[in-house]
Protein backbone atom coordinates (compact mmCIF):
# COMPACT_ATOMS: atom_id res chain seq x y z
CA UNK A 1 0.00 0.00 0.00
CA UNK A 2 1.45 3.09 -0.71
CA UNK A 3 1.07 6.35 1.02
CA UNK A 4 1.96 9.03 -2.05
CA UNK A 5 -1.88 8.61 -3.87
CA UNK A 6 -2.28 11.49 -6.05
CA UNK A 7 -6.42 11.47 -6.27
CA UNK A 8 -8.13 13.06 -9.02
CA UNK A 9 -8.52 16.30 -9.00
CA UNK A 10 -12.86 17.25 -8.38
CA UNK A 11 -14.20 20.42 -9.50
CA UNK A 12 -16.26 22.01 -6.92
CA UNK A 13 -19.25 23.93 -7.03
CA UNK A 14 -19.11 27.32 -5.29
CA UNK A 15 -22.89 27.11 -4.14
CA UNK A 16 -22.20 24.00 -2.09
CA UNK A 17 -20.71 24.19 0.87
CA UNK A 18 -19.45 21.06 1.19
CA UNK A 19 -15.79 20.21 -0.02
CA UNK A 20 -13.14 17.83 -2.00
CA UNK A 21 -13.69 14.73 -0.08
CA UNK A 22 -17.92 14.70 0.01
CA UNK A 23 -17.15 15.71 -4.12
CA UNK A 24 -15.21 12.83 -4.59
CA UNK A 25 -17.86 10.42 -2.29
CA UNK A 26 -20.63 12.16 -4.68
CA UNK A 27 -18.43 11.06 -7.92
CA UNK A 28 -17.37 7.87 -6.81
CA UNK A 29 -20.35 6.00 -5.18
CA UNK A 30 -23.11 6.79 -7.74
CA UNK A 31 -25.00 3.77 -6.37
CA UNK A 32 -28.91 3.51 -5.34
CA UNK A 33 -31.26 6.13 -4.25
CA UNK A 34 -30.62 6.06 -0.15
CA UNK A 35 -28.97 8.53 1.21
CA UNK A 36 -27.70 9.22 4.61
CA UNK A 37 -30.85 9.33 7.27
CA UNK A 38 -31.42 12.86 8.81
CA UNK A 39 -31.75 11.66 12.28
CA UNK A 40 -28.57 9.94 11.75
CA UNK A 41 -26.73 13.60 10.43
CA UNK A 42 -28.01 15.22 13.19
CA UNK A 43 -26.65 13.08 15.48
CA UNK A 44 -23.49 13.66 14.18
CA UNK A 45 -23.63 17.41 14.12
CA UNK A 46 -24.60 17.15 17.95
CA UNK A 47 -21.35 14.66 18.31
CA UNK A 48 -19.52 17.26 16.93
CA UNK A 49 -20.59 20.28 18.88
CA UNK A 50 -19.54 17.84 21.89
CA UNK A 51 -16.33 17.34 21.20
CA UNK A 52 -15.74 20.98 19.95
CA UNK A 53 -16.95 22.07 23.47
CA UNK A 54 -14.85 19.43 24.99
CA UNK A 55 -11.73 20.35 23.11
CA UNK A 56 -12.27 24.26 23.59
CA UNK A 57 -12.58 23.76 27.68
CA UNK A 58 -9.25 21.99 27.99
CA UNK A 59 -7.68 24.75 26.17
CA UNK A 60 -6.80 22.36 22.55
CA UNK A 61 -9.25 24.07 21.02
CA UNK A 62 -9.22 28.10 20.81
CA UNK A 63 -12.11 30.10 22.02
CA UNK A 64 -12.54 31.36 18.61
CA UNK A 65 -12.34 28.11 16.80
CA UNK A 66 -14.46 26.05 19.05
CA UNK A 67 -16.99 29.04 19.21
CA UNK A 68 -16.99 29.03 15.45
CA UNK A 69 -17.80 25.21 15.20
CA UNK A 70 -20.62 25.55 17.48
CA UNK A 71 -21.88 28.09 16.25
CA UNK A 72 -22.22 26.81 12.57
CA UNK A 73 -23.93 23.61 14.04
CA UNK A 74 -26.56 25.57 15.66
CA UNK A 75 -27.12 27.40 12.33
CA UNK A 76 -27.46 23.97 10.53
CA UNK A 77 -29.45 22.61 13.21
CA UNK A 78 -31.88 25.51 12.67
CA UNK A 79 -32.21 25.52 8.75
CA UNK A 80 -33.06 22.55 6.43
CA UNK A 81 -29.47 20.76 7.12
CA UNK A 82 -30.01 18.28 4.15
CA UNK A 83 -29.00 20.05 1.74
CA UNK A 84 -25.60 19.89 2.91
CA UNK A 85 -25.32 16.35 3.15
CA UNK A 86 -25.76 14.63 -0.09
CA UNK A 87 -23.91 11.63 0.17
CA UNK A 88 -24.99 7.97 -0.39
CA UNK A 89 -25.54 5.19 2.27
CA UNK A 90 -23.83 2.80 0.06
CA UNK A 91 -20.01 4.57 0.98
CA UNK A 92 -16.99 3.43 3.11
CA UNK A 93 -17.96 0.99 5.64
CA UNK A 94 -16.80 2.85 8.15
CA UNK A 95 -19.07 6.36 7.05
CA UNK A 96 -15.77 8.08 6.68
CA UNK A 97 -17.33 10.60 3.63
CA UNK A 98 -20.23 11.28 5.40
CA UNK A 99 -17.73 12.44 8.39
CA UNK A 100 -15.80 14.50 6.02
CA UNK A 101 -18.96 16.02 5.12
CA UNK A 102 -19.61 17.16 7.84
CA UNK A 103 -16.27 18.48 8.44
CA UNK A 104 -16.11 20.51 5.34
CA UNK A 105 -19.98 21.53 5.86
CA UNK A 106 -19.18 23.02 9.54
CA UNK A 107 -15.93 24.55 8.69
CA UNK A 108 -16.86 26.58 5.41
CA UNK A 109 -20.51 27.65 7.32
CA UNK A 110 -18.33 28.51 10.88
CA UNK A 111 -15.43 30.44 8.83
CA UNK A 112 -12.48 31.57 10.95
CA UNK A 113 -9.84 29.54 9.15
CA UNK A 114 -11.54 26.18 10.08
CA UNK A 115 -9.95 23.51 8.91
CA UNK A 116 -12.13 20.02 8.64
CA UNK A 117 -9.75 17.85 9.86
CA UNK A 118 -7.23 19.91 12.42
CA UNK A 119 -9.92 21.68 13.81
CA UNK A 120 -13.69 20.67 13.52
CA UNK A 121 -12.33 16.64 13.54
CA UNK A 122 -9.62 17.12 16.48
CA UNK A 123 -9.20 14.14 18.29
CA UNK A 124 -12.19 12.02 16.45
CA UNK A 125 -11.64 9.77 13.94
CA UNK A 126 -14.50 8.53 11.61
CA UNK A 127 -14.41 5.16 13.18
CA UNK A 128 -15.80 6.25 16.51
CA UNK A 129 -17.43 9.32 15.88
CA UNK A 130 -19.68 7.33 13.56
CA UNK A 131 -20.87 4.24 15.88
CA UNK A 132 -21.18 7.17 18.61
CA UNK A 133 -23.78 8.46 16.19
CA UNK A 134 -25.20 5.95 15.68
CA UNK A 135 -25.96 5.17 19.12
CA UNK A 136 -26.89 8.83 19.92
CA UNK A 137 -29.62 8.48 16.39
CA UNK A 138 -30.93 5.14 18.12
CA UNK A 139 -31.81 6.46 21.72
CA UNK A 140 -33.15 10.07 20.42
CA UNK A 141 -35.33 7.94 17.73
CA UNK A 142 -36.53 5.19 20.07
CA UNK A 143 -37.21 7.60 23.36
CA UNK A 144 -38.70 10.48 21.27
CA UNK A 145 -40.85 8.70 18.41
CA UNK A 146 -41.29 4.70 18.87
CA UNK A 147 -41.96 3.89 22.99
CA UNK A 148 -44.15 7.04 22.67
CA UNK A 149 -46.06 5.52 19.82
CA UNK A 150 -46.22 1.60 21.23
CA UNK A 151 -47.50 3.41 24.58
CA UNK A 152 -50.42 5.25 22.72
CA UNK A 153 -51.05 1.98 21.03
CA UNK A 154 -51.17 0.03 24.39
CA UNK A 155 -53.23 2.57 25.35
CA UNK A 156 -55.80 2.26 23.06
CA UNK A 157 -55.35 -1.76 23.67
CA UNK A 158 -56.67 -1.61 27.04
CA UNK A 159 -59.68 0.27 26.83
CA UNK A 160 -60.79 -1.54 24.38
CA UNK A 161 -59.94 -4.21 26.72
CA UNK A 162 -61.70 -2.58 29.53
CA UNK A 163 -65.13 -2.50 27.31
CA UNK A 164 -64.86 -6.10 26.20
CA UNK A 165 -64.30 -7.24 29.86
CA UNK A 166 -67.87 -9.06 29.94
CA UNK A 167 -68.35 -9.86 26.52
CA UNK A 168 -67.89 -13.60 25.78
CA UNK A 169 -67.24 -15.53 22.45
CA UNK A 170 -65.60 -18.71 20.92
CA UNK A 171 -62.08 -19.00 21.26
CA UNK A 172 -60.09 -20.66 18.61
CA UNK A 173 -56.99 -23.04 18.21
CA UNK A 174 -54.98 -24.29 15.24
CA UNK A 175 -57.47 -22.26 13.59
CA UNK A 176 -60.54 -24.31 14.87
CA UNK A 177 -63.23 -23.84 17.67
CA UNK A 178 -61.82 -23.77 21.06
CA UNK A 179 -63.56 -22.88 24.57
CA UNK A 180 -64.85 -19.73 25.44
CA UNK A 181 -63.24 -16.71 26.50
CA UNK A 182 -64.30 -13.14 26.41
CA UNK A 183 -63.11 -10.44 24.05
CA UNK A 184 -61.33 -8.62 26.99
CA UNK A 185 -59.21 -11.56 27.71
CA UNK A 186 -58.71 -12.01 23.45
CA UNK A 187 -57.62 -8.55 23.70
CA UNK A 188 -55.64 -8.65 27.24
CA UNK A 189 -53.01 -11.12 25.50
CA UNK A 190 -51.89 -8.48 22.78
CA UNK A 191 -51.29 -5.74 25.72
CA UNK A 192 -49.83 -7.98 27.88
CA UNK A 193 -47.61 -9.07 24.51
CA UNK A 194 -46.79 -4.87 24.02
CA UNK A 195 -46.18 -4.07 27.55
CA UNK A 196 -43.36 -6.85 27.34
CA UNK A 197 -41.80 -5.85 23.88
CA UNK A 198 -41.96 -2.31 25.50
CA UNK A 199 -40.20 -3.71 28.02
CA UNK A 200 -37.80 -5.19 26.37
CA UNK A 201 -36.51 -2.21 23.99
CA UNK A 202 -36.00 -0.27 26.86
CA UNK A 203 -33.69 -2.50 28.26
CA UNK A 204 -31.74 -2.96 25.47
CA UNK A 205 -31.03 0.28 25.46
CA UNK A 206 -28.74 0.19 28.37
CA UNK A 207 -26.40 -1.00 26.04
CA UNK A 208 -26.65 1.35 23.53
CA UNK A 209 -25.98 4.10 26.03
CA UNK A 210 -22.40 3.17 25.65
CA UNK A 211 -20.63 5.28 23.42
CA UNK A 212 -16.89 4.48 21.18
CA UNK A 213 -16.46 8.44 21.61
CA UNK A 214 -12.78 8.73 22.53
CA UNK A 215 -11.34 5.14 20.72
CA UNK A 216 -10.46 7.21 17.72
CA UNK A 217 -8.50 4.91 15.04
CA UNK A 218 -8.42 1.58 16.09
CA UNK A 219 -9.74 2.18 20.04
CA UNK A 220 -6.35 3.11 21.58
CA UNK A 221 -7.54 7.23 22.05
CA UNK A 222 -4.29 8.36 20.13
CA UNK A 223 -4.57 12.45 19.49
CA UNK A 224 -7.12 12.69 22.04
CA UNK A 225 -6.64 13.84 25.62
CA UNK A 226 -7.18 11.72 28.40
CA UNK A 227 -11.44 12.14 29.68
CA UNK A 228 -12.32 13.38 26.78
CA UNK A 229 -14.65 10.23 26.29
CA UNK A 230 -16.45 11.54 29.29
CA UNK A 231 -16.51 15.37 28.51
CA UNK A 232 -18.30 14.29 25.56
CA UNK A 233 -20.51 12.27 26.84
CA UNK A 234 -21.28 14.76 29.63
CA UNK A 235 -21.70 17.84 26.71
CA UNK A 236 -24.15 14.82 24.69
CA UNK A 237 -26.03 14.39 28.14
CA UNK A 238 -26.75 18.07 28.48
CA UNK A 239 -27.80 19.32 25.41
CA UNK A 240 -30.35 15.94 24.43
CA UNK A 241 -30.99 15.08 28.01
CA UNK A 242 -29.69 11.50 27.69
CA UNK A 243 -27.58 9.34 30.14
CA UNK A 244 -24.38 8.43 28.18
CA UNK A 245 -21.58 7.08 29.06
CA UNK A 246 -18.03 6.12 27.45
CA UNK A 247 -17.68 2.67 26.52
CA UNK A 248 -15.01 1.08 28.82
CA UNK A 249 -13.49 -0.89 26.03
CA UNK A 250 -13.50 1.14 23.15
CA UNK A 251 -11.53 -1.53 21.21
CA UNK A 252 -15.19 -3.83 21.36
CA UNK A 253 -16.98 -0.38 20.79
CA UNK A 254 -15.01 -0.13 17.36
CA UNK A 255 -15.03 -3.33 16.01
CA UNK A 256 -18.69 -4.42 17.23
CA UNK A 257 -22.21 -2.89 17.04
CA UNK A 258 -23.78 -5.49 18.62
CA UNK A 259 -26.09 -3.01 21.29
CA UNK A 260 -27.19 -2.16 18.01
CA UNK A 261 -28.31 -5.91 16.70
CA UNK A 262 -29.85 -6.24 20.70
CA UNK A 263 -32.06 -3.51 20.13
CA UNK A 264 -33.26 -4.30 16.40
CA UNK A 265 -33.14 -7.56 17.86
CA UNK A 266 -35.82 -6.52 20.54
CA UNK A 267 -37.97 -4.10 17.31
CA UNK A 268 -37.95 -7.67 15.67
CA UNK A 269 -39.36 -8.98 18.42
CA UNK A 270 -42.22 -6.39 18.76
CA UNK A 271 -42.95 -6.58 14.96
CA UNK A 272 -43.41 -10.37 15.61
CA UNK A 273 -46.06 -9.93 17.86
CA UNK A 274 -47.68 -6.61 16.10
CA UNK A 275 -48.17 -8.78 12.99
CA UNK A 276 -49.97 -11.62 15.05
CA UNK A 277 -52.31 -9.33 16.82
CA UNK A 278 -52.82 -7.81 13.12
CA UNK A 279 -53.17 -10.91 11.84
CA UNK A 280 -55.64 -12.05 14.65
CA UNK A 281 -57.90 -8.65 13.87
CA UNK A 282 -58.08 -8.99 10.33
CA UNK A 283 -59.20 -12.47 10.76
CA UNK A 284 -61.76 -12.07 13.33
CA UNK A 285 -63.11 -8.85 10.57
CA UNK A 286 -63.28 -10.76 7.90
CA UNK A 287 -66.38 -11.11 5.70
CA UNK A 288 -68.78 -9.20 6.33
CA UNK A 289 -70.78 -11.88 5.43
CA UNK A 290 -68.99 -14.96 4.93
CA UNK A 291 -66.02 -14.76 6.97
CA UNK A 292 -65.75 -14.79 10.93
CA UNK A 293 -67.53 -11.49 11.10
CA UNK A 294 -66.63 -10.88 14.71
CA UNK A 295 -65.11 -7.52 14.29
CA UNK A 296 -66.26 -4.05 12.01
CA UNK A 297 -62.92 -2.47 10.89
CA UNK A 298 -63.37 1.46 9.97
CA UNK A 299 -64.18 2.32 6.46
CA UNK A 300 -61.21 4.83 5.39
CA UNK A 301 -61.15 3.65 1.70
CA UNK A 302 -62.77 2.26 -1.36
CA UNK A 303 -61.23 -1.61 -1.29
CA UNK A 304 -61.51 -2.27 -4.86
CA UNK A 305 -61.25 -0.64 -8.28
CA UNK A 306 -63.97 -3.46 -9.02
CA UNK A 307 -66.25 -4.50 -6.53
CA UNK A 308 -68.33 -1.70 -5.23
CA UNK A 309 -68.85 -1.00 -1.25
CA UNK A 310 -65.62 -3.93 -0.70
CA UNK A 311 -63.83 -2.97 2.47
CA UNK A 312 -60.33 -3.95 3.01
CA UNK A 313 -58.11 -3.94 6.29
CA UNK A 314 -55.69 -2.05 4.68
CA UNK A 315 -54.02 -0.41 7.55
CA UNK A 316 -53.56 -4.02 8.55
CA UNK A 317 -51.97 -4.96 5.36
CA UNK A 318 -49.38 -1.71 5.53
CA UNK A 319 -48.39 -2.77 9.06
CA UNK A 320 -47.97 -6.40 8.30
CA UNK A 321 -45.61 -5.75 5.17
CA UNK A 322 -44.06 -3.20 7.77
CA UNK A 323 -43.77 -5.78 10.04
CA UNK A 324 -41.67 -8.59 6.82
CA UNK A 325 -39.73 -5.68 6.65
CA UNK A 326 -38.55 -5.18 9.61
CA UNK A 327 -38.07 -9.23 10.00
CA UNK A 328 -35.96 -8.89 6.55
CA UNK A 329 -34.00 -5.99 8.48
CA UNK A 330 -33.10 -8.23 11.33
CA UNK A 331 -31.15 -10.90 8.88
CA UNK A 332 -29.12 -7.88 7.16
CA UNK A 333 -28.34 -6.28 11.11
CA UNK A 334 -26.94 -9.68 12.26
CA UNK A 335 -24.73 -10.63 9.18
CA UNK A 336 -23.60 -6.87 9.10
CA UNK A 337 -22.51 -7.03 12.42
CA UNK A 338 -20.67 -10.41 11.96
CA UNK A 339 -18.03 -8.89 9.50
CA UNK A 340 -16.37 -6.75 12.20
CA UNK A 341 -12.37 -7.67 10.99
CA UNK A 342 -10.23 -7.35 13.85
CA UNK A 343 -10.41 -3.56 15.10
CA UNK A 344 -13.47 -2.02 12.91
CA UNK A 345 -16.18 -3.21 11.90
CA UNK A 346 -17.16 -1.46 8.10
CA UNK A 347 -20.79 -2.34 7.51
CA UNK A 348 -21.97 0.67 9.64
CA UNK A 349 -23.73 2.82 7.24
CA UNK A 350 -25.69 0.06 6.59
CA UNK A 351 -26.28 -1.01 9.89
CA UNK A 352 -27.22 2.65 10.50
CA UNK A 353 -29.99 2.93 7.81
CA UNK A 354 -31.55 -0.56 8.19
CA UNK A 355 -31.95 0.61 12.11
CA UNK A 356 -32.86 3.78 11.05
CA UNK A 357 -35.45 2.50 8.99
CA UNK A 358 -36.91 0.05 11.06
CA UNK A 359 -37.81 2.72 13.58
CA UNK A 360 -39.12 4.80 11.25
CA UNK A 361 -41.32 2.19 9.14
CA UNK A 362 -42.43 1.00 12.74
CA UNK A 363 -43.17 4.49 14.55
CA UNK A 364 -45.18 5.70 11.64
CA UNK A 365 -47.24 2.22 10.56
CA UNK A 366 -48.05 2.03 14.05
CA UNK A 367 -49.42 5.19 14.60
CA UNK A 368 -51.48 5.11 11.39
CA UNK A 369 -52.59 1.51 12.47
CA UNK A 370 -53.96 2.92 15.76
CA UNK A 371 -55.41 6.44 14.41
CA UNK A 372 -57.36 4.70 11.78
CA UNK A 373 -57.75 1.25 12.73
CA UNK A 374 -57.67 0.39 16.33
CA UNK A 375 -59.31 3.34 17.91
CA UNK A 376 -62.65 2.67 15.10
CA UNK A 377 -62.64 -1.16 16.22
CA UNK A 378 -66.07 -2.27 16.84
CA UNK A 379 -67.13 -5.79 18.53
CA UNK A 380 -69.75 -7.32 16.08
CA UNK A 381 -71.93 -8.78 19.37
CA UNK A 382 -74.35 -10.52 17.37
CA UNK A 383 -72.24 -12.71 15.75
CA UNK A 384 -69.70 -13.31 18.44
CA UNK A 385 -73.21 -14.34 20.45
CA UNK A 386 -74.19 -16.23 17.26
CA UNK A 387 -70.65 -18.53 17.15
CA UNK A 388 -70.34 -19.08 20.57
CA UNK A 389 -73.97 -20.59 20.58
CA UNK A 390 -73.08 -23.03 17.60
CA UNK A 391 -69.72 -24.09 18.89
CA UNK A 392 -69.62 -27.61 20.34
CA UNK A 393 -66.28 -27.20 22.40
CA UNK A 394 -67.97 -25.48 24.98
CA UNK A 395 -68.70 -29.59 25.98
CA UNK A 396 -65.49 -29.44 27.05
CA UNK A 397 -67.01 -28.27 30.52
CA UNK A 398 -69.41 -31.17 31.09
CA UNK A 399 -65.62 -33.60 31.21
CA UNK A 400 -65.81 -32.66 35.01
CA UNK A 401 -69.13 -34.96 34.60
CA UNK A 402 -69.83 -37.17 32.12
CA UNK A 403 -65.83 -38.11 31.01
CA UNK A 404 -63.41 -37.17 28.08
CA UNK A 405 -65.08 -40.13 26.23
CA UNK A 406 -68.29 -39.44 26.89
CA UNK A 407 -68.24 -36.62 25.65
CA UNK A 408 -66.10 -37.51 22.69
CA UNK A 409 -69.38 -39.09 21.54
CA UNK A 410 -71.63 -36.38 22.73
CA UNK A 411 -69.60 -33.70 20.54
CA UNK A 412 -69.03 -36.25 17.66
CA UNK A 413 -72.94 -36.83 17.22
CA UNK A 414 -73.89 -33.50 17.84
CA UNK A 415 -71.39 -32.38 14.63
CA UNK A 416 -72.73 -35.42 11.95
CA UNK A 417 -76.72 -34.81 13.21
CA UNK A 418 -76.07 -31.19 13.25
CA UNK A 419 -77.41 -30.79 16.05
CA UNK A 420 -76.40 -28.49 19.73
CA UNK A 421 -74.52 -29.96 22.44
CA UNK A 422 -77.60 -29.02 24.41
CA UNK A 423 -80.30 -31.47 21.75
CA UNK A 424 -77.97 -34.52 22.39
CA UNK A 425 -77.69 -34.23 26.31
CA UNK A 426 -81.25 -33.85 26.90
CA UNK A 427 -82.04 -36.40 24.03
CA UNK A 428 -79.88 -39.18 26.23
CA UNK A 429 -81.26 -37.75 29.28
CA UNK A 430 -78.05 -37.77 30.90
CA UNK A 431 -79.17 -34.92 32.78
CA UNK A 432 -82.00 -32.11 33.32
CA UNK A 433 -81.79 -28.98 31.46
CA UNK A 434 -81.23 -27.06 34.85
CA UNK A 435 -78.45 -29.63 35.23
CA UNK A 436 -76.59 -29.14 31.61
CA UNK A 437 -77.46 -25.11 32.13
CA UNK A 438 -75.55 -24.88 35.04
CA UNK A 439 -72.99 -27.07 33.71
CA UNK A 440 -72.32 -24.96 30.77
CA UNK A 441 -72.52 -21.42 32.10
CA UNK A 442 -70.59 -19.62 29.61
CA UNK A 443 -69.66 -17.00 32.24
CA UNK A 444 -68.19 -19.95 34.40
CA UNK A 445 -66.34 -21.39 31.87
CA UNK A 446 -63.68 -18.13 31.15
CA UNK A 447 -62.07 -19.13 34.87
CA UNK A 448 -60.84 -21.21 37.18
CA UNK A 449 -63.34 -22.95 39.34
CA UNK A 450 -62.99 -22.49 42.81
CA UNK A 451 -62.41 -25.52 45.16
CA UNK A 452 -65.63 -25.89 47.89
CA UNK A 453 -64.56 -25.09 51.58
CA UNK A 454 -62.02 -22.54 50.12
């Protein structure tokens, strides 16, 4: 490898404020239509205005310079920032050009001499000032957009719960009739399934709070002052209200981005159990007249460009294929992450968008799911009534007295005559009608029974 490349020459354009090195990154990675996320840039202007803080209190930065650097990041911060930073996602594994960007962006808006690398890049280096980005992208996203959009969901869950608390229908297994439960309890297993998933992105998160700031090349901290991991982190905490911390060893901070795989990891997990309660709603609405017909989804739509009045649970559908995605997301986050050669690991801007995406394609289907399906839900009472009065597993309460076998029998001739549960009992007089009512109370058969004498 040799140290004396001559690169070719760029021409730059003196309405861009960007330099040489994004030019080049713009010439030589024409590739695909994805560019760098803006939660993800701003994240990296804030890690910048860190460190120029940092470097400016101990006296390595001047007064002037540092004050320069912030300054120009709270301009860009206020203003459409985009526009600045054009660059591709599919770059240098290690986002190298989209750090240079930023460089050249901050020191031709802050002026004073700045020079991108001395100055707005002392004592960073690409390879942890991105993953520190990344992390710092990941909490804002997930605290400020997605737990506040899986609460509202929840939310919505439970008082739908609430309502449903007393209203009793069929349950189903392997797709076929099961005992009874009531809607509330139907419903109770998707909040319960939330609350957990909600649960378990927030812990993951505790990783994520540890930051590479301060490893610079390969995780050693060469050209960087000693604490100036933790002024960083301290200057990140202040200004975004966070709880950062430096990564005690910045050599696995580097070469890893495994809190990142943990968290999309635990988003997976979530989208796993959005798409069954999706899938469980769009089941129990279909029809309306030959399908389950337990549930009225809202009308937002026409649901066919051919069959007049059709209505189809399309914010189901958008959340489900949100849902693949994110599953599909998961796969690229774990191989990504496995490529880490020895001390960096150069799938980041990848890793960076897939998160980045998931979040976003999450956040947003979730909201629109709840807005426009979930809060205009509506219980179809007849025909919940109507199944649960045809079903023959509710004889699975009369094995406490007449026998699995009997039963068996019962259930078997009650399907080929088509006939109720209720017809054949009474029709073998195995017992009074009081008897078999009392035996199959619906409202008794959604609990435990309680022992007598306790």
């Amino acid at each position: 490898m040799s140290a004396n490349h001559q690169f070719e020459s760029v021409t730059l354009d003196d309405t861009k404020t960007w330099g040489k090195n994004t030019q080049r990154s713009l010439n030589n990675f024409p590739i695909g239509t994805e560019k760098m996320p803006k939660d993800l840039i701003k994240a990296l202007l804030e890690v910048k205005y860190a460190c120029a803080l940092s470097n400016m209190t101990q006296g390595i930065l001047s007064q002037e310079k540092g004050n320069a650097i912030m300054e120009a990041i709270d301009t860009l911060l206020d203003t459409d920032f985009m526009i600045h930073f054009p660059l591709s996602v599919w770059q240098t594994g290690s986002g190298t050009q989209t750090n240079m960007n930023a460089n050249e962006v901050i020191a031709h808006i802050g002026g004073h001499g700045l020079h991108p690398n001395d100055d707005v890049n002392k004592g960073q280096s690409s390879n942890d000032v991105f993953p520190t980005a990344l992390h710092i992208m990941t909490l804002s996203m997930i605290q400020n957009t997605l737990l506040p959009t899986l609460t509202q969901c929840i939310k919505t869950l439970e008082e739908l719960e609430v309502q449903s608390h007393a209203l009793i229908k069929t349950g189903r297994t392997h797709l076929q009739d099961a005992t009874p439960l009531s809607f509330g309890q139907e419903v109770s297993a998707w909040v319960s399934m939330l609350n957990q998933n909600k649960s378990q992105i927030e812990d993951s998160l505790k990783y994520v709070l540890d930051l590479a700031i301060g490893g610079t090349a390969v995780g050693t901290g060469l050209n960087t002052y000693n604490g100036f991991d933790k002024d960083v982190c301290d200057v990140l905490n202040q200004r975004l209200n966070l709880n950062v911390k430096p990564q005690l060893n910045k050599f696995h901070g580097l070469s890893s981005k495994d809190a990142l795989v943990n968290t999309h990891n635990a988003i997976t997990t979530c989208a796993t159990n959005i798409m069954k309660m999706a899938n469980d709603i769009r089941w129990l609405a279909s029809g309306p007249r030959t399908g389950l017909g337990e549930l009225e989804l809202p009308a937002n739509e026409a649901g066919s460009s051919i069959m007049p009045g059709k209505v189809n649970p399309t914010q189901i559908e958008a959340l489900t294929m949100v849902c693949v995605q994110i599953m599909g997301n998961n796969q690229t986050m774990t191989i990504a992450n496995s490529q880490g050669n020895f001390q960096l690991n150069v799938y980041m801007p990848l890793m960076g968008y897939t998160l980045w995406q998931s979040i976003t394609l999450l956040s947003d289907s979730l909201d629109s799911f709840t807005k426009r399906c979930l809060m205009g839900l509506k219980p179809i009472t007849s025909k919940m009534a109507y199944n649960l009065e045809h079903t023959l597993m509710s004889a699975t309460a009369l094995n406490q007295t007449l026998g699995y076998d009997q039963t068996t029998k019962l259930v078997n001739e009650a399907h080929e005559k088509g006939l109720s549960i209720k017809e054949v009992v009474l029709g073998h007089q195995l017992m009074s009608e009081e008897d078999f009512d009392q035996n199959l109370n619906v409202k008794s058969m959604i609990k435990p029974y309680d022992i007598k004498g306790k």
